[in-house]
Structures are given as C-alpha cells and as structure tokens.
Protein backbone atom coordinates (compact mmCIF):
# COMPACT_ATOMS: atom_id res chain seq x y z
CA UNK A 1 139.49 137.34 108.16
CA UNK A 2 142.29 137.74 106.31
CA UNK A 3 145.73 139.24 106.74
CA UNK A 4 148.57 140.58 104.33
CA UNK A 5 152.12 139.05 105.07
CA UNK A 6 154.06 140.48 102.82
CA UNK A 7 153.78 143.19 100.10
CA UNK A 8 155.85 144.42 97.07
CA UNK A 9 155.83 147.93 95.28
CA UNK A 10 155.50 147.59 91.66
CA UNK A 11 156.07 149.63 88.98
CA UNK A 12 153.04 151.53 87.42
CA UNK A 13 150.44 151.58 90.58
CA UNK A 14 150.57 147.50 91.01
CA UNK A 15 151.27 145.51 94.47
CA UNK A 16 151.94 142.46 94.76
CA UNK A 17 150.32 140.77 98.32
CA UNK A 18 151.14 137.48 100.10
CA UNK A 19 148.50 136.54 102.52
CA UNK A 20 148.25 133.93 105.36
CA UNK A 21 146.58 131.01 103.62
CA UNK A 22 149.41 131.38 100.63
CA UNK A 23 147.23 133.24 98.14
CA UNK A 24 149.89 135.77 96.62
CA UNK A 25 148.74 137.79 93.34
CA UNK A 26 149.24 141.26 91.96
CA UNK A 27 146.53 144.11 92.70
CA UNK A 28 146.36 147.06 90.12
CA UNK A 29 145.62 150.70 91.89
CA UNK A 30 145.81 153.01 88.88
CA UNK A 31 142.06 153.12 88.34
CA UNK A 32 142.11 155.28 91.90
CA UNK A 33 145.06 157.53 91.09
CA UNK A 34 143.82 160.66 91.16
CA UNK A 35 140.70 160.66 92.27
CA UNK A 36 138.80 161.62 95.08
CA UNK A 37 140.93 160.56 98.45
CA UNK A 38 143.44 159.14 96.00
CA UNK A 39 144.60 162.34 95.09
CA UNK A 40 147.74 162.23 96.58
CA UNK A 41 149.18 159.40 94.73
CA UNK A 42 149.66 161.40 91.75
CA UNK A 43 153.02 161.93 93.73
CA UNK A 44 154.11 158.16 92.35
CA UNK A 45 156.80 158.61 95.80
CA UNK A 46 153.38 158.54 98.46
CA UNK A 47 152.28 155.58 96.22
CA UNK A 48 155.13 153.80 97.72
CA UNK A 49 154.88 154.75 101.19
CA UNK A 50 151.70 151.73 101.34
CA UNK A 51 152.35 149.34 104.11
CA UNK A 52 150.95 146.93 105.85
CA UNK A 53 149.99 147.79 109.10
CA UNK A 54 150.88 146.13 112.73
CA UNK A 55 147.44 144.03 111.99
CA UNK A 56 148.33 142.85 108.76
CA UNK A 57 144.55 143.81 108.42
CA UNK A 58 144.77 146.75 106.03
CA UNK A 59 147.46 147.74 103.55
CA UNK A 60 148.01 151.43 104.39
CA UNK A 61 149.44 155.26 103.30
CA UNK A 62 149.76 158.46 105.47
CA UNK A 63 146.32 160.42 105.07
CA UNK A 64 144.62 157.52 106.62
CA UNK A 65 144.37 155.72 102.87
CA UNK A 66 144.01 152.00 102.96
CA UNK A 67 142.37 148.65 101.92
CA UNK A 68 140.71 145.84 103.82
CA UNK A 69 142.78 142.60 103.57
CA UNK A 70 139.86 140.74 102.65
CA UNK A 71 138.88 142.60 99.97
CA UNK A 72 142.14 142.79 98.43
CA UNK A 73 142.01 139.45 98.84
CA UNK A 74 139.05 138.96 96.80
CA UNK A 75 140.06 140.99 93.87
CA UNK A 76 143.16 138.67 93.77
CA UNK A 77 141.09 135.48 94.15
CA UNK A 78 138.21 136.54 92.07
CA UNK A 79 136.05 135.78 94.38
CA UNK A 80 132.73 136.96 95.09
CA UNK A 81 132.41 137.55 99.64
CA UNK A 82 129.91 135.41 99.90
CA UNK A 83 132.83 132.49 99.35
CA UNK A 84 134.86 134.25 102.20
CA UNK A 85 132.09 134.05 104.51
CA UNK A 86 131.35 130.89 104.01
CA UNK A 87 134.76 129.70 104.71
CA UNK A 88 135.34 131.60 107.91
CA UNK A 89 132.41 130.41 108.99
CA UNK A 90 133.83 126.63 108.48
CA UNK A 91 136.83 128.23 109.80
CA UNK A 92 134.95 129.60 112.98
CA UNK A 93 131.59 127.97 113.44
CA UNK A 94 128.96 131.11 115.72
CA UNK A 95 128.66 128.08 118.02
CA UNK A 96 130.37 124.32 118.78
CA UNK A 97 128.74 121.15 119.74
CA UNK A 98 128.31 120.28 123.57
C-alpha cells in the first residue's frame, strides 16, 4: 500500500504528490470541482486546505473529502491495479516458506 510523503498545492486544481517508493507526479482535480461532494471546492481557498493525513494513506479536506494513496498513485503511474497488486504481493507474500 502506498503512502503520500509530501504534497504541493498548484495553481488551477493540480497537486503535485511524492510517495514512498520515489514516484512524484502531478494529479489534476478540476474534472471534480463542482460536482457532487466536490462542491465545496468551488471556494479555490478549501481546495487548498488538502493534506495528507497522519497515515500518509489518504490526501484529505474538511467535509471528510479525500483520495486513496494508491489510487492517486495509479493515475500518476498510469497504471492499471492489477500491477499494484501484484507488486505488494512480491512485496508481502499471504504466506513464507518453512
């Protein structure tokens, strides 16, 4: 699983994410804005307010808005999650050798 270590607020509804294997690429939010749960970010100023939380799981507003790390992580990669499962599962085999 993977987690966001750092994070930048960009101008017109981008992000740019680091994440703990090194991957580090922009993510583009203004599809959302508007829309549904997203409402709020019409306010450009509770766009900013995203964090990462204490988890570095989930990048995070107030309202209980956020995003799973991994699939930010695969919109950045371009991969499909079939590819991230594999790997943790090289990462953390289910079950080790006697």
């Amino acid at each position: 699983m993977k987690k966001i270590t750092a994070l930048k607020i960009l101008e017109n509804y981008r992000i740019w994410l680091r994440f703990d294997d090194g991957v580090e690429g922009n993510v583009e939010f203004s599809p959302y804005v508007g829309r549904g749960v997203f409402a709020p970010w019409t306010d450009y100023a509770f766009f900013r307010e995203g964090r990462i939380d204490e988890s570095g799981r989930t990048l995070s507003w107030p309202a209980e808005l956020d995003f799973c790390a991994d699939a930010l992580w695969l919109q950045i990669t371009g991969k499909q999650p079939d590819q991230l499962l594999l790997r943790l599962r090289q990462e953390r085999p289910a079950h080790a050798d006697p």
